[in-house]
Protein backbone atom coordinates (compact mmCIF):
# COMPACT_ATOMS: atom_id res chain seq x y z
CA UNK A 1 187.98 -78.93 245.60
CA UNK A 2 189.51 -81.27 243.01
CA UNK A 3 186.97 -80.44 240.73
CA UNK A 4 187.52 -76.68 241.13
CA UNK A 5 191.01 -77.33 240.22
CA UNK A 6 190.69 -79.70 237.09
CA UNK A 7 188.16 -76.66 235.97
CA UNK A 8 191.36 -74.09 236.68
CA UNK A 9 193.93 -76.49 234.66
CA UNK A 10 191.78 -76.66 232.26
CA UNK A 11 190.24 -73.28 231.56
CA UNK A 12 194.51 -72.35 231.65
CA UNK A 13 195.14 -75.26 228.91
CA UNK A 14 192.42 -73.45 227.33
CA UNK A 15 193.14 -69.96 227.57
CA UNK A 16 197.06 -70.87 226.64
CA UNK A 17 195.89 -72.76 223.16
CA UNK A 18 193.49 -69.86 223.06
CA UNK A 19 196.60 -67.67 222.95
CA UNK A 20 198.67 -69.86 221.19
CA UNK A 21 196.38 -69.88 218.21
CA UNK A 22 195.79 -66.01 218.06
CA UNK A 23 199.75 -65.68 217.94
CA UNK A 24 200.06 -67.76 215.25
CA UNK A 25 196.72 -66.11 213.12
CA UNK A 26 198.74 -62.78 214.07
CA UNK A 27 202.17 -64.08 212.54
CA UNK A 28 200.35 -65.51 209.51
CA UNK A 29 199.17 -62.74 208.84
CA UNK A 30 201.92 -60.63 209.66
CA UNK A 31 204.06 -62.95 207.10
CA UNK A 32 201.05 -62.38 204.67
CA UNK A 33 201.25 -58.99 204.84
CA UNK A 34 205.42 -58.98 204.14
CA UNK A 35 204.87 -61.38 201.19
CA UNK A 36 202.33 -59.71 199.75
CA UNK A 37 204.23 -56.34 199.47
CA UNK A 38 207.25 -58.00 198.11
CA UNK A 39 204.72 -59.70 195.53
CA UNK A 40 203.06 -56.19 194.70
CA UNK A 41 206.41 -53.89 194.71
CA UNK A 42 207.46 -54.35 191.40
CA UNK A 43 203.57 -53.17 190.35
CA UNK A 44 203.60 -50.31 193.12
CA UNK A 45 201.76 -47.45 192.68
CA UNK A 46 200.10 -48.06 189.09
CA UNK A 47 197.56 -45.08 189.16
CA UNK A 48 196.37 -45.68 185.96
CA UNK A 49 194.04 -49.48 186.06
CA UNK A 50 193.37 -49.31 182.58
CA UNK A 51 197.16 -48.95 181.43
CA UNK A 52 198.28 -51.40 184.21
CA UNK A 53 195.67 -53.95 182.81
CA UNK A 54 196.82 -53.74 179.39
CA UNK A 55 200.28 -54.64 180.26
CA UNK A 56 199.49 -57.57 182.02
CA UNK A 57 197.06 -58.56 179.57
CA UNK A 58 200.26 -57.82 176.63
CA UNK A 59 202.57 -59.82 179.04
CA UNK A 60 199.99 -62.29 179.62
CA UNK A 61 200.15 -61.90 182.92
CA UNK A 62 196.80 -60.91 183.79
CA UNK A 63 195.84 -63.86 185.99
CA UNK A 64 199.38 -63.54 187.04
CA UNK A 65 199.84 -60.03 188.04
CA UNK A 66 202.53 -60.74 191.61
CA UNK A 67 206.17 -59.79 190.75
CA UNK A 68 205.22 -57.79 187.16
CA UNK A 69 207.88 -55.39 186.59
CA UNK A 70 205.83 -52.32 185.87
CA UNK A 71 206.65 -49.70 188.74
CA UNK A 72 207.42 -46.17 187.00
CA UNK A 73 208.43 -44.69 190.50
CA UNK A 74 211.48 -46.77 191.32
CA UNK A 75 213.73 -49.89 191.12
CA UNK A 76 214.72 -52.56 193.48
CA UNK A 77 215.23 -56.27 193.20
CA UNK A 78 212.01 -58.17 192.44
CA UNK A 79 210.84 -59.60 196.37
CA UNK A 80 212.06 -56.87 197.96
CA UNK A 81 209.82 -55.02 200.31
CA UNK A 82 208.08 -51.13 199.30
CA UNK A 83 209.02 -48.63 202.09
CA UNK A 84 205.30 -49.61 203.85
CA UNK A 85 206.51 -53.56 203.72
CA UNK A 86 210.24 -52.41 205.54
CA UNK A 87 208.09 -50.66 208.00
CA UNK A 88 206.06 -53.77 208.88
CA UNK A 89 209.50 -55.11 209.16
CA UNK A 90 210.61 -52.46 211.48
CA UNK A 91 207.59 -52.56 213.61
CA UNK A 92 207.61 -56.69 214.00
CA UNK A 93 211.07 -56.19 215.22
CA UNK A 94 210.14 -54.00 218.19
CA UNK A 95 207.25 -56.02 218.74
CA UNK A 96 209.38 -59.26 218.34
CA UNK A 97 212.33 -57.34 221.03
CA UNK A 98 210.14 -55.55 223.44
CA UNK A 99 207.38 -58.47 224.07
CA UNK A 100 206.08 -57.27 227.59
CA UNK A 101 205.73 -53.80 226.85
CA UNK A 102 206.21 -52.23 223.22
CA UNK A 103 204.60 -48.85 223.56
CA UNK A 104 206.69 -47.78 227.08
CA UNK A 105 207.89 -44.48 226.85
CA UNK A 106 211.28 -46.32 226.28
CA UNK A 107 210.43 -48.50 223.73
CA UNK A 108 208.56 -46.20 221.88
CA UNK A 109 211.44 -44.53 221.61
CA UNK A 110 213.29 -47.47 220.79
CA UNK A 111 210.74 -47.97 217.93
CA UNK A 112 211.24 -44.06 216.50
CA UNK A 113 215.17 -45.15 216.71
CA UNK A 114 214.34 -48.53 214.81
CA UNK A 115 212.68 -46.60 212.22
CA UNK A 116 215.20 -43.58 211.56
CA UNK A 117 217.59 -46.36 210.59
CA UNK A 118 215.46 -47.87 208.27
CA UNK A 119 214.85 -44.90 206.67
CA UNK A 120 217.42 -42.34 206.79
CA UNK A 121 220.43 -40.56 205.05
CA UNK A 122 222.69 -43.82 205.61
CA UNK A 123 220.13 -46.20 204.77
CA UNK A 124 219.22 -48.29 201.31
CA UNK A 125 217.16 -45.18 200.70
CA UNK A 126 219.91 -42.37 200.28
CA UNK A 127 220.99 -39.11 201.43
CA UNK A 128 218.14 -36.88 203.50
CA UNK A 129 217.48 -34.46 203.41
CA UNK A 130 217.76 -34.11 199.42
CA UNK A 131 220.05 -31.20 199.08
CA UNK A 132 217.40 -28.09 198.21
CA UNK A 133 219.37 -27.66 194.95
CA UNK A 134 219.71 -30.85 193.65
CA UNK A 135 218.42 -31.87 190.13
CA UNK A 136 214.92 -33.90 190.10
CA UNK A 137 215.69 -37.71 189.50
CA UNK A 138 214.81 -39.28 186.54
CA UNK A 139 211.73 -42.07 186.87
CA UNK A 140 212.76 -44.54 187.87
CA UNK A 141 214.50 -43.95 190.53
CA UNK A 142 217.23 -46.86 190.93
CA UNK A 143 216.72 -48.11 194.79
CA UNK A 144 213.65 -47.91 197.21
CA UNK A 145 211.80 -44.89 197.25
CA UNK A 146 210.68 -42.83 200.96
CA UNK A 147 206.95 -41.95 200.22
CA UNK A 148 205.75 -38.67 202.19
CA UNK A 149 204.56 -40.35 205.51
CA UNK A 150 208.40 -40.79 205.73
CA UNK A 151 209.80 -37.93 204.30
CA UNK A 152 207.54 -35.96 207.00
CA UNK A 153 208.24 -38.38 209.71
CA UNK A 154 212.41 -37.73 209.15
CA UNK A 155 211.31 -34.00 208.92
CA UNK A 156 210.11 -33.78 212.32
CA UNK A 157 212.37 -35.89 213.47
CA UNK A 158 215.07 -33.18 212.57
CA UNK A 159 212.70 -31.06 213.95
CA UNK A 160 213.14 -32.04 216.83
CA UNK A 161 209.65 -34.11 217.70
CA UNK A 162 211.03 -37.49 218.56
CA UNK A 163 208.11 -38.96 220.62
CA UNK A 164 204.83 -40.41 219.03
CA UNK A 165 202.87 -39.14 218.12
CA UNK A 166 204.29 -35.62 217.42
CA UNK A 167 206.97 -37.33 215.31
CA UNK A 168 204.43 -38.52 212.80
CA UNK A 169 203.49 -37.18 209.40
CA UNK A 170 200.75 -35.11 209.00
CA UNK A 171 199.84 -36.37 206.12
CA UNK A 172 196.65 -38.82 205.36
CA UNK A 173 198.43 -42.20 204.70
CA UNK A 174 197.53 -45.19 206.94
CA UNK A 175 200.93 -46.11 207.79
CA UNK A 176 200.93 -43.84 210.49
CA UNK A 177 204.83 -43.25 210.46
């Protein structure tokens, strides 16, 4: 019997440092994810490689591309996050505040609530809707700029479709918003 139970404590010492060391790859990588965005924003959505390499290369910073101010779409402070990066964010909060059980029908809707206030009319990102008659923005935009997945997310959640996934974008971007 003893030995049945040093086998137990240990497999449990075992299985905890197993889990243990999978939360921390998960954070890790979670934090590697957040930096990285902030490190890329500034660079965001370069379409064309061949222009984007010749800057860097004219800058010098072609071994050295993180935090190169070359993003024709908008403006925010260099180490700030891209709209994907605030939704990692978002999502490691509700993961971080609803441990036991993040995808209940409550906190799901928690999470849908979590990310209309990262995104909406009174957030860093401006009014939204746009007003139907307002004059196109000049490039680029000064602030953080609400890619489609977003725009169609806060669509259907005027809509009406608050629970995932109906309140999603039908769009193809990975985000899944």
């Amino acid at each position: 019997r003893s030995r049945k139970v040093l086998r137990l404590r240990g497999r449990r010492q075992s299985m905890s440092s197993e889990i243990v060391a999978v939360q921390r790859r998960a954070a890790a990588a979670l934090l590697g994810a957040i930096v990285g965005d902030a490190a890329a924003q500034t660079s965001h959505w370069n379409y064309d490689r061949a222009k984007f390499h010749a800057k860097l290369k004219a800058a010098g910073r072609f071994e050295t591309p993180e935090f190169f101010a070359a993003n024709s779409f908008y403006t925010v402070t260099s180490g700030k996050n891209t709209c994907y990066g605030e939704q990692m964010l978002a999502l490691a909060a509700h993961l971080a505040a609803h441990p036991t059980d993040p995808l209940s029908a409550t906190s799901r809707a928690k999470l849908v609530d979590r990310l209309e206030a990262a995104f909406d009319g009174a957030s860093a990102y401006g009014p939204w809707p746009v007003a139907a008659d307002a004059p196109k923005p000049t490039l680029p935009i000064p602030g953080p700029w609400r890619h489609g997945s977003i725009k169609g997310f806060l669509d259907n959640l005027r809509a009406g479709k608050r629970d995932i996934p109906e309140c999603g974008s039908d769009d193809s971007q990975g985000d899944c918003v």
